[in-house]
Protein backbone atom coordinates (compact mmCIF):
# COMPACT_ATOMS: atom_id res chain seq x y z
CA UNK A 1 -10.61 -15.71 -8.23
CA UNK A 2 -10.44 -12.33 -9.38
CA UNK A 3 -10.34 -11.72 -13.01
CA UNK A 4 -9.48 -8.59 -15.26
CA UNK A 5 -8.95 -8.09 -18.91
CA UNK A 6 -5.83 -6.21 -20.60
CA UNK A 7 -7.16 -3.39 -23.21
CA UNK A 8 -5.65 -2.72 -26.24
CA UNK A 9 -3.87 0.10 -24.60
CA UNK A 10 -2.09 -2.27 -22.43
CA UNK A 11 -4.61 -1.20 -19.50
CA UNK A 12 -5.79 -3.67 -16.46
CA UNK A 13 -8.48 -2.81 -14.40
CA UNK A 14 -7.19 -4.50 -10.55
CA UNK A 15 -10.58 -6.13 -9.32
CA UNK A 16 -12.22 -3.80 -6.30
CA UNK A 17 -12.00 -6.82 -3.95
CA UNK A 18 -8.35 -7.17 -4.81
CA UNK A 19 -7.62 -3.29 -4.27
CA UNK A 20 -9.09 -3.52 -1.04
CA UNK A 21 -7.41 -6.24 0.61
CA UNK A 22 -3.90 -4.35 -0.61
CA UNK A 23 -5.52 -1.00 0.39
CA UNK A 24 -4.63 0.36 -2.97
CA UNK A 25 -5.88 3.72 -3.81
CA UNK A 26 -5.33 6.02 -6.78
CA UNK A 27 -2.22 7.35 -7.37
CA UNK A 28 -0.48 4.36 -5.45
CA UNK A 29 2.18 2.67 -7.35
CA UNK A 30 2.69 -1.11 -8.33
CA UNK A 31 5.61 -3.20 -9.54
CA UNK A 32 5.32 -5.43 -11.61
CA UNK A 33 7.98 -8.51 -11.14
CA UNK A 34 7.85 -11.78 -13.83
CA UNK A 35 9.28 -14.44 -11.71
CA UNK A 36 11.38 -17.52 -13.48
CA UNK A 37 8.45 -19.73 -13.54
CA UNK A 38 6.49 -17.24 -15.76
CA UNK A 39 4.25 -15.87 -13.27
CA UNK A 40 3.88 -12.01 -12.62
CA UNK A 41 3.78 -10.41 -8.99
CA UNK A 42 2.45 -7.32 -8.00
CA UNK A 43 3.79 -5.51 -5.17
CA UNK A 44 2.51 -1.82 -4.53
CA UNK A 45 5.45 -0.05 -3.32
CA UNK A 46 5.81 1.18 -0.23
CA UNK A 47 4.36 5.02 0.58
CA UNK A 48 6.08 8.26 1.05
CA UNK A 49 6.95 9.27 4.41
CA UNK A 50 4.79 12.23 4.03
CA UNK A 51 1.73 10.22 3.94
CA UNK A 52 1.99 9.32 7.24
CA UNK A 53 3.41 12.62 8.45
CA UNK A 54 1.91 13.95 11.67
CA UNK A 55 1.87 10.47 13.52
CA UNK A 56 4.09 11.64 15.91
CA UNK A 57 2.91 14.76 16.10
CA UNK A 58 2.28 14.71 19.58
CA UNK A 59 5.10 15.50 21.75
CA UNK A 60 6.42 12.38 23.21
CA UNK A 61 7.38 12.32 26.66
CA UNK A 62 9.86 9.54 25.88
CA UNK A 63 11.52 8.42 22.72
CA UNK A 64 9.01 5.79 20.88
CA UNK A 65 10.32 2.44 20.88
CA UNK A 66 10.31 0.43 17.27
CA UNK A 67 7.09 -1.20 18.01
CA UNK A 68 5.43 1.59 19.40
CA UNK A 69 6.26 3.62 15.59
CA UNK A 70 5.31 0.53 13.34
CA UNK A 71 2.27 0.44 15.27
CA UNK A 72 1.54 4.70 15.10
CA UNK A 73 2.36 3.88 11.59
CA UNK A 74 -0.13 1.25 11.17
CA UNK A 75 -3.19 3.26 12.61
CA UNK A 76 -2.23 6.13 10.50
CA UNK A 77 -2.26 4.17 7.71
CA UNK A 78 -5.69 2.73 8.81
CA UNK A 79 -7.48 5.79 9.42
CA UNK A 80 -6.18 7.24 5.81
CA UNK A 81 -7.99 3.67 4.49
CA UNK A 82 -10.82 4.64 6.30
């Protein structure tokens, strides 16, 4: 379990261990979401396109497919974690 303590200016420090398995960096953003039962989630939102600019760089012979740009996406995003 990973375990952090609010500050008295409202600050939480998100465990290393937890910011690496969410690839979190600085600068990323979070929501925060209290669900009905009490509980909080924490989603980081989703990056700007112009993070992963330059995946496609390469001139395509053929239009990509939808699998073939999640998965350019995904090793872009991979070798930014890197």
């Amino acid at each position: 379990m990973a375990v952090s303590t609010l500050t008295s200016k409202g600050q939480v420090t998100i465990p290393k261990r937890v910011r690496e398995q969410l690839r979190l960096e600085t600068g990323d953003r979070l929501e925060f979401r209290v669900e009905e039962d009490g509980s909080i989630r924490i989603y980081p939102i989703a990056r700007k396109v112009s993070e992963v600019f330059g995946a496609f760089a390469e001139k395509a012979k053929r239009p990509y497919s939808a699998r073939e740009m999640k998965k350019k996406v995904s090793e872009s995003m991979r070798r930014r974690n890197e």
